[in-house]
N, C-alpha and C. Protein backbone atom coordinates (compact mmCIF):
# COMPACT_ATOMS: atom_id res chain seq x y z
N UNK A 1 0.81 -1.19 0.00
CA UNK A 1 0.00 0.00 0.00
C UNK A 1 0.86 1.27 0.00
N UNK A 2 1.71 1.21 1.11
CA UNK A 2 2.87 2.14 0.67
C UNK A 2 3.34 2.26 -0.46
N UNK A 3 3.92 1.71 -1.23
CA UNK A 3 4.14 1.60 -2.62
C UNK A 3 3.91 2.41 -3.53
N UNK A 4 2.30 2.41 -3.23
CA UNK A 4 0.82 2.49 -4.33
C UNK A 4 1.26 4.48 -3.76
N UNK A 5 1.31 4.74 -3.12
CA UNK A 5 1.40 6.08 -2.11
C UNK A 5 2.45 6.77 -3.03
N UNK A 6 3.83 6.20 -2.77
CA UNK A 6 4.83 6.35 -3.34
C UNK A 6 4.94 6.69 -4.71
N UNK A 7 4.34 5.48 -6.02
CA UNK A 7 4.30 6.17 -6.78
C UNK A 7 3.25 6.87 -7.38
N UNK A 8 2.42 7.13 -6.56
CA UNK A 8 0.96 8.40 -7.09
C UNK A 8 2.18 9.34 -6.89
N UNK A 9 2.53 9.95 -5.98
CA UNK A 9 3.65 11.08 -5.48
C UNK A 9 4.20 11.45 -6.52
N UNK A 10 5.15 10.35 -6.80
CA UNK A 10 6.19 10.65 -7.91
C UNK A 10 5.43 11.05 -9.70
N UNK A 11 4.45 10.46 -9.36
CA UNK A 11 3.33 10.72 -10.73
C UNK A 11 3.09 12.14 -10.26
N UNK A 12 2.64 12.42 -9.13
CA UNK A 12 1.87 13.53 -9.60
C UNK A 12 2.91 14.82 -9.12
N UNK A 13 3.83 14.62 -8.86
CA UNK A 13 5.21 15.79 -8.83
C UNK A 13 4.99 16.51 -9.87
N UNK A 14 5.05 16.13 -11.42
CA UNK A 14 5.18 16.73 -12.39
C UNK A 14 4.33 17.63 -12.58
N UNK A 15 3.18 16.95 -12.49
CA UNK A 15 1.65 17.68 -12.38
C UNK A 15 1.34 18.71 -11.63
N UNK A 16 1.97 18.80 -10.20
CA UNK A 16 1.81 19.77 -9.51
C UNK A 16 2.93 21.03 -10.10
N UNK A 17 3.91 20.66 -10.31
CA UNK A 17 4.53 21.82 -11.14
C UNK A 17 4.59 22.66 -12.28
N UNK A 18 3.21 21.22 -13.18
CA UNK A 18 3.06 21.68 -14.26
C UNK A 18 1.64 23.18 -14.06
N UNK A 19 1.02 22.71 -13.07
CA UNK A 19 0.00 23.59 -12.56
C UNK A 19 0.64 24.70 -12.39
N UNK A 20 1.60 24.17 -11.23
CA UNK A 20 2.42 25.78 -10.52
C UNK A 20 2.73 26.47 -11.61
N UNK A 21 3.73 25.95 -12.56
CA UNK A 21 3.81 27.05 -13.94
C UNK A 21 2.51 27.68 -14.56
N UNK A 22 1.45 26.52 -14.66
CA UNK A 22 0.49 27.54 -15.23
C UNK A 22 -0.21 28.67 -14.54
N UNK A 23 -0.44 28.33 -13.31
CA UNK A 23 -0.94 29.35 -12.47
C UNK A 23 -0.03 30.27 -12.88
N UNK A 24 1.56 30.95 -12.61
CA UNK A 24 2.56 31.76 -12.68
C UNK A 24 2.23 32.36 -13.84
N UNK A 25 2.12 31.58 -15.41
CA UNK A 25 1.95 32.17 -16.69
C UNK A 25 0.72 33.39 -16.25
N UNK A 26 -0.29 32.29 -16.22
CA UNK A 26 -1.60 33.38 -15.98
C UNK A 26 -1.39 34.68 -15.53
N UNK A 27 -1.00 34.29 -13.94
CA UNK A 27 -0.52 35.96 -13.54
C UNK A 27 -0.32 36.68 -13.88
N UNK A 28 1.29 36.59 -14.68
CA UNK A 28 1.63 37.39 -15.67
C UNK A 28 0.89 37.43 -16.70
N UNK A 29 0.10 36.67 -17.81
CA UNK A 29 -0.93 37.33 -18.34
C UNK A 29 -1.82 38.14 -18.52
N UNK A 30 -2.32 38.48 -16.85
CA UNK A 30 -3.62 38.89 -16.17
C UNK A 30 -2.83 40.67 -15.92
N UNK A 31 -1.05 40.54 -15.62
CA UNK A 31 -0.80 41.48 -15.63
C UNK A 31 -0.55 41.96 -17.23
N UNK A 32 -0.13 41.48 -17.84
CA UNK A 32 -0.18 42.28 -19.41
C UNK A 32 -1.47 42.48 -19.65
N UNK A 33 -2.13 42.31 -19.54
CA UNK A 33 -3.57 42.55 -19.79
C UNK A 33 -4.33 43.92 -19.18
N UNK A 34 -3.57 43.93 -17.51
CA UNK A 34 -3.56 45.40 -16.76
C UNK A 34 -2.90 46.28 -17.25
N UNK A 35 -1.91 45.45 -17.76
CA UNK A 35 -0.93 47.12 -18.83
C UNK A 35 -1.43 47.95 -19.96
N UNK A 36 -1.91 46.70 -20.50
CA UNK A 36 -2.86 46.89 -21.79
C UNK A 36 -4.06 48.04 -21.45
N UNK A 37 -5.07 47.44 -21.12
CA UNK A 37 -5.82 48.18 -20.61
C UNK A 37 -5.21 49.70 -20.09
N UNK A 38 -4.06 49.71 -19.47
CA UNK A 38 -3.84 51.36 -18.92
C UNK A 38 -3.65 52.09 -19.96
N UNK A 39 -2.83 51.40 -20.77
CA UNK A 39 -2.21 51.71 -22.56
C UNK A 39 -3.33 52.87 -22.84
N UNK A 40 -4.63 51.86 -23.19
CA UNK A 40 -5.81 52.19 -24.12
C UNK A 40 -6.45 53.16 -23.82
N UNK A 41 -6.57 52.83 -22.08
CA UNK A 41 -6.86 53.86 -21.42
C UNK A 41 -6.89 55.64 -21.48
N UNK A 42 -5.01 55.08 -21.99
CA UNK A 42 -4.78 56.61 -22.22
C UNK A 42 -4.59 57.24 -23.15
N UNK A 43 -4.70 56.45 -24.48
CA UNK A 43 -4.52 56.47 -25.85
C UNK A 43 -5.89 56.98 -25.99
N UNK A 44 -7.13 56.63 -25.15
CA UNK A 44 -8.52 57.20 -25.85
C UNK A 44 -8.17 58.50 -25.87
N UNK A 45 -8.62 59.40 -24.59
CA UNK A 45 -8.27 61.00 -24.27
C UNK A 45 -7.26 61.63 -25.48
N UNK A 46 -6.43 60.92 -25.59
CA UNK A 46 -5.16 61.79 -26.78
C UNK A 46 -5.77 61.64 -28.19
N UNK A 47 -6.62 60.64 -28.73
CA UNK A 47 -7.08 60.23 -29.41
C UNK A 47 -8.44 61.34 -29.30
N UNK A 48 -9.04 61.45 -28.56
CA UNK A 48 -9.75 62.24 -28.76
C UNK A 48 -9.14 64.04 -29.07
N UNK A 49 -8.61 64.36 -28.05
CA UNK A 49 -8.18 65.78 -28.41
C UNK A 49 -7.31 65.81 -29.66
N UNK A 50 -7.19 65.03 -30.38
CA UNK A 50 -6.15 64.92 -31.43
C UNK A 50 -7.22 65.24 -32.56
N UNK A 51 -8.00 64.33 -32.30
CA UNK A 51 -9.50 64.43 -33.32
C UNK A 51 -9.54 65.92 -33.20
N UNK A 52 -9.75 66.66 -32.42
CA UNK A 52 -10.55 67.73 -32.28
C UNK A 52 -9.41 68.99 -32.66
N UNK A 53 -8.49 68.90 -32.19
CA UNK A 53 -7.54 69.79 -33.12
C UNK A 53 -7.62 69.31 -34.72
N UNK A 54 -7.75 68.17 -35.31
CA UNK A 54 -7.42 68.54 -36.60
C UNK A 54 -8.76 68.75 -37.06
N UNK A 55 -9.71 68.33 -36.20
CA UNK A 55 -11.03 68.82 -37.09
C UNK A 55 -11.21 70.79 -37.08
N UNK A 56 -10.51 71.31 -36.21
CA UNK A 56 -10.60 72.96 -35.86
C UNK A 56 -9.64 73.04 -37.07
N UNK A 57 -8.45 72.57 -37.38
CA UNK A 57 -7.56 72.56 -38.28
C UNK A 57 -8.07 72.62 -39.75
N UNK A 58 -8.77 71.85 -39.65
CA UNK A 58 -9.42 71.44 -40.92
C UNK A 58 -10.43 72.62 -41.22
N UNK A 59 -11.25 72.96 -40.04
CA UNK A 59 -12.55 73.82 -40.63
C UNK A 59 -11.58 75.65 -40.48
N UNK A 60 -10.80 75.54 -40.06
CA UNK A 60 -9.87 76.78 -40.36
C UNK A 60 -9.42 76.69 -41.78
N UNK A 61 -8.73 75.69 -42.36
CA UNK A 61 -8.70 75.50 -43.85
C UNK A 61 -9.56 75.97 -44.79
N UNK A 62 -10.46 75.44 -44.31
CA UNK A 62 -12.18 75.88 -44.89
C UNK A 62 -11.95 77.40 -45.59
N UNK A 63 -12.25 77.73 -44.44
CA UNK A 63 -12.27 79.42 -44.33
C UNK A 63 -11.24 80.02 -45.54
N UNK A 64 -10.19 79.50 -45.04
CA UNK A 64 -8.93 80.13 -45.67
C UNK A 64 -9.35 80.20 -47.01
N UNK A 65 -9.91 79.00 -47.93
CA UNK A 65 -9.75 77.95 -48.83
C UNK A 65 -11.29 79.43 -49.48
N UNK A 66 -11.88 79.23 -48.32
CA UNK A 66 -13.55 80.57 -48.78
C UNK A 66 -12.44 82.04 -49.24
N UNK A 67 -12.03 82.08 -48.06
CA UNK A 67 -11.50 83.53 -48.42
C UNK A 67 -10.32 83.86 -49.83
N UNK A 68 -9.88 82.65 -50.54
CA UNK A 68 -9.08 83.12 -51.58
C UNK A 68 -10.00 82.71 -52.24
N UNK A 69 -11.26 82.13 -52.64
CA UNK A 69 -12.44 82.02 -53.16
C UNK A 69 -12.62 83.39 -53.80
N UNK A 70 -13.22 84.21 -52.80
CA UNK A 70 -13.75 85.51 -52.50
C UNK A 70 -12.78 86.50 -53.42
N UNK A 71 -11.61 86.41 -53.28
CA UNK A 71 -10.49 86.92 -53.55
C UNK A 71 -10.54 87.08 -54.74
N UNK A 72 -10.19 85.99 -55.12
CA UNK A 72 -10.14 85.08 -56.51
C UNK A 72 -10.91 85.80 -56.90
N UNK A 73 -12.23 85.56 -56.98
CA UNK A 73 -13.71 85.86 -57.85
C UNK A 73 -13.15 87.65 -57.51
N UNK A 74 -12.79 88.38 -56.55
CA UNK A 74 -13.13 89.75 -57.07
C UNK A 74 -11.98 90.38 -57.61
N UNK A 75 -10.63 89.68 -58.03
CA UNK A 75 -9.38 89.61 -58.76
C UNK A 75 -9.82 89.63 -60.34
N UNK A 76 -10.73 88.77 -60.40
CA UNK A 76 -11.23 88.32 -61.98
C UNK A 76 -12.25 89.31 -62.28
N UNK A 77 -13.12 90.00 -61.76
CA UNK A 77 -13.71 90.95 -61.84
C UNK A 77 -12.91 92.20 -62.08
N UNK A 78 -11.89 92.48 -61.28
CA UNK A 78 -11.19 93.81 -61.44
C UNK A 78 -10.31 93.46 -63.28
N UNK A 79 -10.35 92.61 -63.60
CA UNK A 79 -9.59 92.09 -64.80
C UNK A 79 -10.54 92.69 -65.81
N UNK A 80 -11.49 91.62 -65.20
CA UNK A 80 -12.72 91.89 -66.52
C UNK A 80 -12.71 93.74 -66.97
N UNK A 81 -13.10 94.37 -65.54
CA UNK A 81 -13.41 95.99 -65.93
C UNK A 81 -12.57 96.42 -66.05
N UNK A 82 -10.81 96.02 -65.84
CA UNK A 82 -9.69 96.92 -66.51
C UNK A 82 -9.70 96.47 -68.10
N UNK A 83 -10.15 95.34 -68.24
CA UNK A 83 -9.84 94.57 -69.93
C UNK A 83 -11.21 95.48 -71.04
N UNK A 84 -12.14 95.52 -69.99
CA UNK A 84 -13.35 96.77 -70.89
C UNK A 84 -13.22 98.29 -70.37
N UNK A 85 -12.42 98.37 -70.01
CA UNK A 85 -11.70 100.00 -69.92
C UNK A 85 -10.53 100.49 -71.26
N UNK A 86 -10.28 99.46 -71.48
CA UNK A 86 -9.24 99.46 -72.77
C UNK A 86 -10.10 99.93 -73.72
C-alpha cells in the first residue's frame, strides 16, 4: 500500500509543477492585460483631443480655402473691368 502512495507522489510531482507554472503564466498574463488596458486607457483622451484639433484645423482650412475664393472671384472681376476700360 505504501508503494501504491509512493508512486501516485512521484506521478503527480510533475503535475503539480506543471500547474504551478500555469498558475505563474496566468498571472503574468492577467498582468499584461492590466498594462494593456492602462495603454488604451490613455490612448482614448489623446485620441480624442487629437480628433478635435485637426477637425478645428481642418474647418480653419475651410475658411482660408472661402476667403481666396472671394479673392479670386473679385481679382477676376477687377480684370474683366480693366480689360473693358481698354
Amino acid at each position: 500500500m505504501e508503494s501504491i502512495r509512493e508512486i501516485l507522489r512521484e506521478e503527480l510531482e510533475p503535475i503539480k509543477s506543471d500547474i504551478k507554472e500555469l498558475k505563474e503564466g496566468q498571472i503574468k498574463l492577467q498582468n499584461g492585460q492590466k498594462e494593456i488596458k492602462e495603454m488604451v486607457g490613455e490612448l482614448d483622451p489623446k485620441n480624442a483631443n487629437r480628433h478635435l484639433e485637426l477637425k478645428e484645423f481642418i474647418d480653419q482650412l475651410r475658411k482660408d480655402l472661402s476667403t481666396v475664393e472671394i479673392v479670386t472671384a473679385s481679382n477676376y472681376s477687377d480684370i474683366a473691368r480693366l480689360k473693358s476700360a481698354k
